[in-house]
Structures are given as structure tokens and as C-alpha cells.
Protein backbone atom coordinates (compact mmCIF):
# COMPACT_ATOMS: atom_id res chain seq x y z
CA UNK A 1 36.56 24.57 -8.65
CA UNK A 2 35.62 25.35 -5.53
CA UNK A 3 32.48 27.10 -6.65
CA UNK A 4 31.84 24.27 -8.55
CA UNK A 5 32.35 22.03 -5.67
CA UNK A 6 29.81 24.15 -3.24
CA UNK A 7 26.90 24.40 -6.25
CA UNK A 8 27.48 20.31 -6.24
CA UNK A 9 27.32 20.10 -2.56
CA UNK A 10 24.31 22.58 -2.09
CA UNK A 11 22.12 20.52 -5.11
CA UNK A 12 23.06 17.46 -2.71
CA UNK A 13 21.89 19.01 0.92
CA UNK A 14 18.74 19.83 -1.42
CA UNK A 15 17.97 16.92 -2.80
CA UNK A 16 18.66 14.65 0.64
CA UNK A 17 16.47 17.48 2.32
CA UNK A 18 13.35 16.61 -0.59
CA UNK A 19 13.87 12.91 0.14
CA UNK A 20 13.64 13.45 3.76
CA UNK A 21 10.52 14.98 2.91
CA UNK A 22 8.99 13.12 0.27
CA UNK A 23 10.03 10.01 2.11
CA UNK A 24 8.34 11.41 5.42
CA UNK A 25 5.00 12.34 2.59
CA UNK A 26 5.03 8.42 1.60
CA UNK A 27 4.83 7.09 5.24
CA UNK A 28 1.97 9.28 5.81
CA UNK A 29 0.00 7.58 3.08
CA UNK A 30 0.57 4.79 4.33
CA UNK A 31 -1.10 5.88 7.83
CA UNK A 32 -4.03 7.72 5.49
CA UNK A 33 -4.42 3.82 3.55
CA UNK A 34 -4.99 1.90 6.84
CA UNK A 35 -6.83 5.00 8.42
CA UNK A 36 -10.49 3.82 6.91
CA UNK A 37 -9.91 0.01 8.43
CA UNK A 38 -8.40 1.42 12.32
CA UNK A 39 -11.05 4.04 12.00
CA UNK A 40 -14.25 1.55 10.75
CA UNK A 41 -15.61 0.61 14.38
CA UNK A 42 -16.66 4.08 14.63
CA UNK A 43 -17.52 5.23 11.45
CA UNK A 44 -19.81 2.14 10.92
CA UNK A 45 -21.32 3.06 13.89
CA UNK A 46 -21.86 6.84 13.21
CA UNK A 47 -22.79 6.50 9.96
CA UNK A 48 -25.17 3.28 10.65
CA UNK A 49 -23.10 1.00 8.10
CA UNK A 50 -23.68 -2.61 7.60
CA UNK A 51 -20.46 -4.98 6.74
CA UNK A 52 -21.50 -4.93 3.14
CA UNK A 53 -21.57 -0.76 2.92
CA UNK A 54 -18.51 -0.95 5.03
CA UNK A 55 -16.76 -3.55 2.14
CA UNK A 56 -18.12 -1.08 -0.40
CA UNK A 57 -15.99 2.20 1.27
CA UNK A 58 -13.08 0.12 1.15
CA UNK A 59 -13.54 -0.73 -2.30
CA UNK A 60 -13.91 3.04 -3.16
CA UNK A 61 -11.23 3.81 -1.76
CA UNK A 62 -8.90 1.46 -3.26
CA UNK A 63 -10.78 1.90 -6.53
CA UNK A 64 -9.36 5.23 -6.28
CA UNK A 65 -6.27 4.71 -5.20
CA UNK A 66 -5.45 2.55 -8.59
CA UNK A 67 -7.17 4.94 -10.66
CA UNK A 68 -5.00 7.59 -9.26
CA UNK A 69 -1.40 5.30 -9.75
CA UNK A 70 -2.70 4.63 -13.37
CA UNK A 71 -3.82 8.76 -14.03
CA UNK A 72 0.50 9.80 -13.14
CA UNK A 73 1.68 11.22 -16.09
CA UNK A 74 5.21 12.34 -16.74
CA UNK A 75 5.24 15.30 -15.02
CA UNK A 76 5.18 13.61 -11.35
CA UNK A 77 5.79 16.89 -9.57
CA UNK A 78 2.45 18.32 -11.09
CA UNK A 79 0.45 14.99 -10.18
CA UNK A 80 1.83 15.05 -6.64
CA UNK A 81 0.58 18.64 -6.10
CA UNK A 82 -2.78 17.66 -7.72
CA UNK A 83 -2.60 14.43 -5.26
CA UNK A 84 -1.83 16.33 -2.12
CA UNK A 85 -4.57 18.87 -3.14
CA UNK A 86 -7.09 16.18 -3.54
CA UNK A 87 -6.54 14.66 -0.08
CA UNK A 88 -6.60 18.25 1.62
CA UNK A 89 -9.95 18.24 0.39
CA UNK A 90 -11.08 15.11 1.11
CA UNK A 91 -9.63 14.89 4.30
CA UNK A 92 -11.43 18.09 5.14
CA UNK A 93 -15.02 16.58 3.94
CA UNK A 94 -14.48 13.69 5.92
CA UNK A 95 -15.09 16.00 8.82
CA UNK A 96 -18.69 17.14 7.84
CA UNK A 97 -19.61 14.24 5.65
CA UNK A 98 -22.68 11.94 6.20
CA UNK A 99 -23.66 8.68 5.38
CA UNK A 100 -24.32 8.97 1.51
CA UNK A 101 -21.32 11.57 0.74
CA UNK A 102 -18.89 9.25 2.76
CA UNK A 103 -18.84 7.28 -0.77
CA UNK A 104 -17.31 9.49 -2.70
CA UNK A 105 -15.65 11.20 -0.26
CA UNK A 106 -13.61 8.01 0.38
CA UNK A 107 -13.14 7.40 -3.14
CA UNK A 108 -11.49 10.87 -3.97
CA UNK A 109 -9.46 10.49 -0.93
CA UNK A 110 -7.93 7.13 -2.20
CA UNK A 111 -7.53 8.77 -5.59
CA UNK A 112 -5.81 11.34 -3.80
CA UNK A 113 -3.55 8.72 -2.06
CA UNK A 114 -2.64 6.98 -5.21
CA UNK A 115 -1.51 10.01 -7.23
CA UNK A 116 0.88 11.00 -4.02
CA UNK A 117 2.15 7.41 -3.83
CA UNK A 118 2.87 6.58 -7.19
CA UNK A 119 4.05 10.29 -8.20
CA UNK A 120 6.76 10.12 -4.89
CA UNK A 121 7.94 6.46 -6.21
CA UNK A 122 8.70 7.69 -9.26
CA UNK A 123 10.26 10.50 -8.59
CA UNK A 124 12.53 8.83 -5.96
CA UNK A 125 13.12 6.05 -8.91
CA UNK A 126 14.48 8.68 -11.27
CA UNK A 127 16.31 10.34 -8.85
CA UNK A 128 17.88 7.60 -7.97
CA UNK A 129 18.03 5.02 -11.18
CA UNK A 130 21.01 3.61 -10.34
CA UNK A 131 20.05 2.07 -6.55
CA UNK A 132 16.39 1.68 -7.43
CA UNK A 133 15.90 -2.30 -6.47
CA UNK A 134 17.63 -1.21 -3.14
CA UNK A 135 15.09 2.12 -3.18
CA UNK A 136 11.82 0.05 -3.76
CA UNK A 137 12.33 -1.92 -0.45
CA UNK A 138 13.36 1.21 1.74
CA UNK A 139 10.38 2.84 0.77
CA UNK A 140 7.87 -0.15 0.86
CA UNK A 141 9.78 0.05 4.37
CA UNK A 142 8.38 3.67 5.28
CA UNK A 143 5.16 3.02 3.93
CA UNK A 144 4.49 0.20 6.40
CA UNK A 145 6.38 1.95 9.20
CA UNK A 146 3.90 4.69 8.71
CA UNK A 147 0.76 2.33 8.24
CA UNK A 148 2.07 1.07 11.58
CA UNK A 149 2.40 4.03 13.13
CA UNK A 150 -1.10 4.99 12.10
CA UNK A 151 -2.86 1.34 13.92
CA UNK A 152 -1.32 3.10 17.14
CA UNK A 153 -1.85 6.95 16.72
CA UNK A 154 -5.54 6.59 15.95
CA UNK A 155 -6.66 4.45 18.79
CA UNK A 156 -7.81 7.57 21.01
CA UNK A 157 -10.03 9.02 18.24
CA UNK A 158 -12.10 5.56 18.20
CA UNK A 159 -13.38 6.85 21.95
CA UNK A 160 -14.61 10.16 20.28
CA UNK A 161 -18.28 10.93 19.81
CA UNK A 162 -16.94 12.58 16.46
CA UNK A 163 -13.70 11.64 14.61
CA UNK A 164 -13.05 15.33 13.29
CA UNK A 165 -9.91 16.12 15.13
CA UNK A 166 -8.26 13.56 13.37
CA UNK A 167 -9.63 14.60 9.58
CA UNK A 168 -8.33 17.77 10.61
CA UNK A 169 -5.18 16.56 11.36
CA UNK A 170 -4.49 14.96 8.23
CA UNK A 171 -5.89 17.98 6.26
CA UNK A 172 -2.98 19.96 8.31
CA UNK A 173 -0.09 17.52 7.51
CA UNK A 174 -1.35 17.29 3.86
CA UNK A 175 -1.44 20.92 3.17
CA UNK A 176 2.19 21.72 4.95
CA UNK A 177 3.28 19.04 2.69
CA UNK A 178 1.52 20.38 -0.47
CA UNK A 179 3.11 23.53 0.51
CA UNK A 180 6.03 22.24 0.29
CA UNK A 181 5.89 20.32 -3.43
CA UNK A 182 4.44 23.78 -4.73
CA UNK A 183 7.45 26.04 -3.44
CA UNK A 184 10.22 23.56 -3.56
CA UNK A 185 10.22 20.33 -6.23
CA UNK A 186 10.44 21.15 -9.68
CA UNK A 187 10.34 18.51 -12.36
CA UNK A 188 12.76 17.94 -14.72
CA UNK A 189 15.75 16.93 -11.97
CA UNK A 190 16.58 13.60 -13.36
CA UNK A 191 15.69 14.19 -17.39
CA UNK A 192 17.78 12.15 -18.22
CA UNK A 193 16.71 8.94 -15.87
CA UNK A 194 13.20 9.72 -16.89
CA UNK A 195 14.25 9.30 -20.73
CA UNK A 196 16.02 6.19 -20.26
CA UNK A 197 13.73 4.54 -18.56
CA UNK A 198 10.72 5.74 -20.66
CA UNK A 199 13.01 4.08 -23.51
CA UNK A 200 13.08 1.00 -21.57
CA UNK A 201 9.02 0.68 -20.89
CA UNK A 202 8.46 1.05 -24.76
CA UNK A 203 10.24 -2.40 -25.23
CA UNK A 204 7.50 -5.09 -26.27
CA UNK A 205 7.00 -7.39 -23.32
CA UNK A 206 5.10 -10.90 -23.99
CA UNK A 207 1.84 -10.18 -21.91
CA UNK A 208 2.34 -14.10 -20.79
CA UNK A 209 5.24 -13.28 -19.03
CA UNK A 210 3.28 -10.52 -17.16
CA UNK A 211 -0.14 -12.08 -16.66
CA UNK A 212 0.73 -14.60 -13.65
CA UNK A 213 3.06 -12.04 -11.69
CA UNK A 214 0.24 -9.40 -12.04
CA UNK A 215 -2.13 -11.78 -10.51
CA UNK A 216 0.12 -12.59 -7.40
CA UNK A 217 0.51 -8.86 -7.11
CA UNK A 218 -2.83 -8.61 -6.83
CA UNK A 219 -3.69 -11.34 -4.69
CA UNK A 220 -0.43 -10.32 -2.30
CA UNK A 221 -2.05 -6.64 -2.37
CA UNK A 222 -5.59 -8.06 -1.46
CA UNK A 223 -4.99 -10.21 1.51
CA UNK A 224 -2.79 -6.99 3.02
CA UNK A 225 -5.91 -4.77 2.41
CA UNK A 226 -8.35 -7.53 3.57
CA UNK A 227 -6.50 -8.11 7.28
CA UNK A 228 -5.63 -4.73 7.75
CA UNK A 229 -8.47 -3.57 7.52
CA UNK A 230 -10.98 -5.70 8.91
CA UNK A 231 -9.06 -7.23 11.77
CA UNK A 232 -10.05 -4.20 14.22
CA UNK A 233 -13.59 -4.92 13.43
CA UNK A 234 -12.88 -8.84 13.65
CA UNK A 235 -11.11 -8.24 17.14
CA UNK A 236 -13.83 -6.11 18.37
CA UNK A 237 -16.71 -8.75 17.32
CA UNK A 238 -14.80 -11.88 19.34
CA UNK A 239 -14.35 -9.82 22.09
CA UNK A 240 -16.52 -6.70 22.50
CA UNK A 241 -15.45 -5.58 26.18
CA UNK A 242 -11.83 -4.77 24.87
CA UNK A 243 -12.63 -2.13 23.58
CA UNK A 244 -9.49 0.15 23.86
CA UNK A 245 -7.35 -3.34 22.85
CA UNK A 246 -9.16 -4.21 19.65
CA UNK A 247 -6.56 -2.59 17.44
CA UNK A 248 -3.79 -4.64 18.64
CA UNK A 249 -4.04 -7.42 16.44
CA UNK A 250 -4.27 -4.60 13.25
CA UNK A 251 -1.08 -3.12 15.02
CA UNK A 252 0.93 -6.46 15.42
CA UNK A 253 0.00 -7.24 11.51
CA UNK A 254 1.95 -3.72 10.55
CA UNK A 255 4.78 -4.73 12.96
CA UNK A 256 5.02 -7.97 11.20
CA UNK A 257 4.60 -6.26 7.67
CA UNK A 258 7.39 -3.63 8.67
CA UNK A 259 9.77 -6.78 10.60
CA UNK A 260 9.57 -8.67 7.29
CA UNK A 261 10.40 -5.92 4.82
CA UNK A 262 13.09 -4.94 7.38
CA UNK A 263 14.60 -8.32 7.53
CA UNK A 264 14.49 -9.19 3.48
CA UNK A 265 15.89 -5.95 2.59
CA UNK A 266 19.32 -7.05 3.66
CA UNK A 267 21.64 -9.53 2.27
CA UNK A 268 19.18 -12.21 3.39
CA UNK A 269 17.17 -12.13 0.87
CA UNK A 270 20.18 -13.13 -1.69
CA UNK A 271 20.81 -16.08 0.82
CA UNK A 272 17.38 -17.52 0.64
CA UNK A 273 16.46 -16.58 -3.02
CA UNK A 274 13.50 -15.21 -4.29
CA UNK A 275 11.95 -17.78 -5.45
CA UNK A 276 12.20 -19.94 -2.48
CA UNK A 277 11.08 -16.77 -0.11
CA UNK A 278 8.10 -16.45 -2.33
CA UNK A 279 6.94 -19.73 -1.63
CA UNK A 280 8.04 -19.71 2.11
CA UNK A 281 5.93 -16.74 2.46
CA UNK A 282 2.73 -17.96 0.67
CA UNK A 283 2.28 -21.16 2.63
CA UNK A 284 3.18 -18.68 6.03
CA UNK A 285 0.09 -16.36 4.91
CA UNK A 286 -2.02 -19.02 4.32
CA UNK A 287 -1.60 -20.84 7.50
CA UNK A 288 -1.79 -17.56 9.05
CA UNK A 289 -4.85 -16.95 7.93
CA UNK A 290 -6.21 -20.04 9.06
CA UNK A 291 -5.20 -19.67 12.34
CA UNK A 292 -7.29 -16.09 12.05
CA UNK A 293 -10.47 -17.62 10.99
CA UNK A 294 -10.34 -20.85 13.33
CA UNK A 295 -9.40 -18.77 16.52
CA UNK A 296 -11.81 -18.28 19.57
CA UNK A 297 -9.95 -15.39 21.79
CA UNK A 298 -8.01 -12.31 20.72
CA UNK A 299 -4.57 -14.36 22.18
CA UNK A 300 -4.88 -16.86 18.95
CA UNK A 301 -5.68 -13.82 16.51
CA UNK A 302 -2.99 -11.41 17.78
CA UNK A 303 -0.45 -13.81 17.39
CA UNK A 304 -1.38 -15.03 13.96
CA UNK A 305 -1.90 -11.47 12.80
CA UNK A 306 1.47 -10.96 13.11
CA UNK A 307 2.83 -14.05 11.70
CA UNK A 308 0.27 -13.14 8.90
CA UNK A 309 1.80 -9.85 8.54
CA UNK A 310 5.83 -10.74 8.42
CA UNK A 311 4.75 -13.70 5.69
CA UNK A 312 2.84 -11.06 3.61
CA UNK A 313 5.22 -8.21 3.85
CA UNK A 314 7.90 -9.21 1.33
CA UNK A 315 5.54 -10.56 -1.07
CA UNK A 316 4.33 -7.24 -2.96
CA UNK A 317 8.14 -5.64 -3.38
CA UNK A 318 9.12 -9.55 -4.35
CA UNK A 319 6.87 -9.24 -6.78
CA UNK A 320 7.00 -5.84 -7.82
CA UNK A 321 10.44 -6.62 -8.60
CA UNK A 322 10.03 -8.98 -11.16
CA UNK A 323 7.49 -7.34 -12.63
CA UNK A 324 9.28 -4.26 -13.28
CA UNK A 325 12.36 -6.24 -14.73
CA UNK A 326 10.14 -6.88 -17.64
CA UNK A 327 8.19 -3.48 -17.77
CA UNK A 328 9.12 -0.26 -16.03
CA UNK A 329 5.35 1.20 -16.08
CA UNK A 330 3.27 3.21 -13.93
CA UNK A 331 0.15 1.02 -15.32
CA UNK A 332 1.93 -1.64 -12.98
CA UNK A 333 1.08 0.01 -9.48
CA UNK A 334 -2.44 0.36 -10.85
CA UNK A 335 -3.56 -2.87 -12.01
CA UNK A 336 -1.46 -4.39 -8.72
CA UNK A 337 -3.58 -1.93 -6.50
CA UNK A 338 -7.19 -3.69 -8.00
CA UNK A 339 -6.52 -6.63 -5.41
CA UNK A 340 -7.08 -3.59 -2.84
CA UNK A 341 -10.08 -2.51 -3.91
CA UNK A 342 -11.59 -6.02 -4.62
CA UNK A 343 -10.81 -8.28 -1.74
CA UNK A 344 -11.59 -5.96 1.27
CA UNK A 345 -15.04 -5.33 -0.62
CA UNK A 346 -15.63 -9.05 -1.37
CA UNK A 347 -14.66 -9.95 2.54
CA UNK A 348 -17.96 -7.57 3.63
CA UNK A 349 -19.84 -9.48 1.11
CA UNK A 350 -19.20 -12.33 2.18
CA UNK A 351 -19.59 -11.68 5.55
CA UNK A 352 -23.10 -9.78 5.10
CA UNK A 353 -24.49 -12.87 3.09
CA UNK A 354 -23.39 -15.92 5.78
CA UNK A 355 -24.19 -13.15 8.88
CA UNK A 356 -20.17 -13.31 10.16
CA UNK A 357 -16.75 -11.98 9.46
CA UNK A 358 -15.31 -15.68 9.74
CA UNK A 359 -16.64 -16.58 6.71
CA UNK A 360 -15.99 -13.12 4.64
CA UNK A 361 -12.19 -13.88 5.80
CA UNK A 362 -12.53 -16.56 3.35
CA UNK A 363 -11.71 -14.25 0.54
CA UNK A 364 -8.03 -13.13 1.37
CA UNK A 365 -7.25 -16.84 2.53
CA UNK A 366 -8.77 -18.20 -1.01
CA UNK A 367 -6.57 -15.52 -2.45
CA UNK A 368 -3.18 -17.31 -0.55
CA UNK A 369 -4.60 -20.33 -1.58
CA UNK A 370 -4.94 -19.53 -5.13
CA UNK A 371 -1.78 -17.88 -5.29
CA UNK A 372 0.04 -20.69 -4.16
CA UNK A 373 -2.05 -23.44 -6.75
CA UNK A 374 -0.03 -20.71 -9.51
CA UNK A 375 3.49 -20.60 -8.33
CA UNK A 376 4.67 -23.08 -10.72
CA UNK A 377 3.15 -21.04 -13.89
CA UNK A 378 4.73 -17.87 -12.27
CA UNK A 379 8.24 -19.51 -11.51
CA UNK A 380 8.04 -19.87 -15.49
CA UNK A 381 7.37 -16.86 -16.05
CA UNK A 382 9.29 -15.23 -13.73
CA UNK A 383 12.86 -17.18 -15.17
CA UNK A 384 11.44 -15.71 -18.80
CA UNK A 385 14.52 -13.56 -19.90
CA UNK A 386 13.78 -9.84 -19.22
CA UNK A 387 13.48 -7.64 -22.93
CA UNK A 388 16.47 -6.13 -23.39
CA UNK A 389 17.20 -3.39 -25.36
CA UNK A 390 17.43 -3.53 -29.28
CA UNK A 391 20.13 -3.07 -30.26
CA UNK A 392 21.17 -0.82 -33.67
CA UNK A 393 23.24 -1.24 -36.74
């Protein structure tokens, strides 16, 4: 018994030790996500980009990212190596890249980013099947935190001639951490998780009752892409002679993404509801982001970044939750992650064909706008019964 006992308590250590790491793996993608928007002052400069070639990296990059959430197979361990491998690489071309290889470059290092994200949430949701609403939140949380972190941490490399110390820096982490996934995590832990919840995806689900979420998702998903990463450059363009203060207002909207995911993780959340926090939240991001648009000094802007950022944070796990009520697939992440790719892309666009940013920041405040004109269609769809299991006789 007591060998028993001490097998049971070693497989524990090991798997808390894995989480640790994992966990510590997923907050570093989120630092890698924001990296391109923190980063763009300087890259658009060194490369000679205009806001329309700067829309288009993001939307490589987030293009990517979804292709790589909707390429995880089964075997998460082996995608995770193959995602960790990718961004090694890419991370490691970013340092000798030019102009016209910065493309693809950015796109294989947001396909890189979306294998390692979606791989690490589901292996944390088999792992742990039994806490996994409770799971989604915590590590939302340590994605922001780390996207957070990341706003602060790369402020010193936007005074460098040359960003390569920090490529360099992420090719290090990346390959300690694929060292890691190759030595220690094996697949097949939770077998029986997996199974059970592969039974539960191959339920039919009404596409109506997935349709509106998925398009909240995506809008939620678009405006946080959007902001994040063109508020540095927005900053910088009202008020040039800040230079080493133009990532504040990018740093504030993490804090307020990371405050809000904080603060609706906890019992709160059952106290206001989720429908009522959904629509609390919408009308805060689009107010927000009118504030953004209509301000004339980096005071106005700062402030409702942040307010921007605690009204968008809950939305994506809100929805995310529903969503995977009524159909536990990775195909879910992907087609969410679109929004990432397309709004960032359409807000250089638009700012490129009226000559200023104000008016590509239209895109992620149509987006809150929109999303809000189909809350009552997604309150529908979101009280739909969720498939249950047939049953057998």
C-alpha cells in the first residue's frame, strides 16, 4: 500500500510539475501573440512598412495561428513539439529576415503559436476533465498575464537599431521548452478523458445553435487583436515625443484584460450571470472604443484602453463556454481565431485608404457594434438545450 501510495504521489508531483510548465509555455504565447503589435513601431520602420503591409503581417500571423488550432490532431503532445519547433525557427528568422521574408516568416510563427496554444489547452482539458470550466478561465488568465507581461518587457528593444536580442530570446525560451515536451510529456495520460470527450464532439449539434456564438467569438477575438495591437502605433502617432511612453496605453489594455478575467473567474460571475455580463461588457467595449477614436491626448486613450480591456476580457472565455457546451472541438479555437487575423488587417486598410488610424479603428468598434445589434439571436441560441448524449437500449 504504501508503494502504491508513493507511485500515486510521485505521478502527482509529475503531473503538477508539467502544468507548472505547460502553464508557464501558454503565458509565453501569449507575450509571442502581442509581440508583432508592441514590436510594430520599429519593425515598420526598419522594414519601410506602410499601415496597410503592417495590417497584412498581422493578418498572417493570425491566419496562422487558426490554421495551426484547426491542424491539432489527437496526439497533442506530438503537435506541441511540432509547434514549439516551428516557433524556434521562426523566431530565429525573425532575426535575419527582410522586408519580403517578414511575410511568411510571421505567418509560420503564428502557425507555430496556434499549434502550442491549442495543443497545451487540450491537454490541460483532458488532464483535468472534471474542473475544465474552472481550467478555461485560469488559463485564459495566464495567457493575458503573459501578453501583459510582454507590453512591458519589450519596451527597451523598441530603442534598438536592431530587434535581434529579443528574437533570440524567444528562440532560447522556445527551445528549453521544446526540450522539455520531447524528454518529458508523453501522450496517452488521460486516455480515457480524451475518449469521452471525443464521444461527446461526435454528437450532432444544430449548426444554428453555433452560428451566432461563433460570430461573437470572432468579433470578441477581433477587437482584442485590433487594440492590442495597434494602440502602440496609435499612441505614438497622437503624441510622437513620448516615445519611451507609447506602450502604456497597450500595457493598461492587458492589465484591464488580465483585471477582468481575474475578477469573473470567481463566484462573481454566478452573481451577475452570463448573460447579463455579456451584455454589460459589449456596451463597455463599445463605449470604450469610442472614447479611443474621439480622444486628442494619450491621458483620454490610456484610460479608455483600459476600460476597453477589462470590458473585453471576459467576453472570449464567456463565449467559449457556451460554445463548447454544445461542441467540444478543436475546429472551435480555429474558426474563433479568424476574427484575429481579419480585423487587425482590415484596421490598416482602413487606415491606409482615409490616410489615419482614427478611422481604421472603425473596424473593431463596428465589430462591438455589430455584436451587440446580435445579442438577442445569440441569447436564443445560447438557452438552446446542449446535445446530450444518446442514450441506448
Amino acid at each position: 500500500m504504501n508503494q502504491v501510495g508513493s507511485a500515486l504521489q510521485s505521478r502527482s508531483s509529475r503531473r503538477t510539475l508539467s502544468s507548472l510548465v505547460l502553464g508557464t509555455g501558454f503565458g509565453l504565447t501569449g507575450a509571442g501573440t502581442v509581440m508583432l503589435g508592441v514590436m510594430l513601431p520599429a519593425l515598420a520602420q526598419i522594414w519601410g512598412l506602410r499601415d496597410d503591409s503592417s495590417g497584412l503581417l498581422f493578418f498572417l500571423q493570425f491566419v496562422g495561428s487558426s490554421l495551426g488550432a484547426i491542424l491539432t490532431g489527437r496526439n497533442h503532445v506530438r503537435t506541441l513539439r511540432m509547434g514549439y519547433g516551428l516557433l524556434v525557427v521562426a523566431s530565429c528568422a525573425l532575426a535575419f529576415t527582410g522586408r519580403e521574408l517578414s511575410f511568411v516568416v510571421f505567418f509560420c510563427f503564428g502557425l507555430g503559436l496556434g499549434m502550442a496554444m491549442t495543443s497545451t489547452s487540450l491537454l490541460f482539458s483532458e488532464r483535468y476533465a472534471d474542473n475544465r470550466a474552472a481550467l478555461l478561465e485560469r488559463i485564459n488568465f495566464a495567457w493575458s498575464a503573459g501578453a501583459l507581461s510582454g507590453t512591458v518587457l519589450f519596451l527597451p528593444f523598441l530603442r534598438l537599431a536592431n530587434p535581434r536580442p529579443l528574437f533570440f530570446a524567444f528562440a532560447a525560451i522556445f527551445l528549453l521548452l521544446l526540450v522539455w515536451v520531447l524528454i518529458r510529456e508523453r501522450s496517452g495520460e488521460a486516455r480515457a478523458q480524451m475518449e469521452k470527450g471525443v464521444a461527446q464532439a461526435q454528437q450532432f449539434v444544430p449548426l444554428r445553435w453555433l452560428l451566432p456564438l461563433l460570430a461573437l467569438a470572432i468579433g470578441s477575438i477581433g477587437i482584442e487583436s485590433s487594440l492590442s495591437g495597434w494602440l502602440t502605433t496609435y499612441s505614438h502617432r497622437t503624441d510622437p515625443r513620448t516615445a519611451m511612453g507609447v506602450t502604456l496605453a497597450t500595457s493598461l489594455f492587458w492589465l484591464g484584460m488580465v483585471f477582468g478575467r481575474l475578477v469573473f473567474s470567481t463566484r462573481l460571475l454566478g452573481i451577475v450571470g452570463r448573460h447579463s455580463l455579456l451584455r454589460m461588457a459589449l456596451w463597455g467595449a463599445a463605449i470604450s472604443v469610442t472614447l479611443i477614436i474621439a480622444a486628442s491626448g494619450l491621458a483620454l486613450i490610456r484610460v479608455a484602453a483600459g476600460l476597453a480591456g477589462f470590458c473585453v476580457g471576459p467576453l472570449y472565455p464567456l463565449l467559449l463556454s457556451f460554445l463548447l457546451e454544445r461542441s467540444p472541438r478543436g475546429w472551435i479555437l480555429g474558426i474563433s481565431g479568424t476574427g484575429a487575423a481579419l480585423f487587425p488587417w482590415l484596421t490598416g486598410l482602413l487606415s491606409e485608404h482615409y490616410g489615419s488610424l482614427r478611422y481604421g479603428l472603425g473596424a473593431p468598434w463596428g465589430a462591438a457594434l455589430l455584436m451587440i445589434l446580435l445579442l438577442p439571436i445569440c441569447f436564443r441560441a445560447a438557452e438552446a438545450p446542449a446535445p446530450r448524449t444518446a442514450s441506448h437500449t
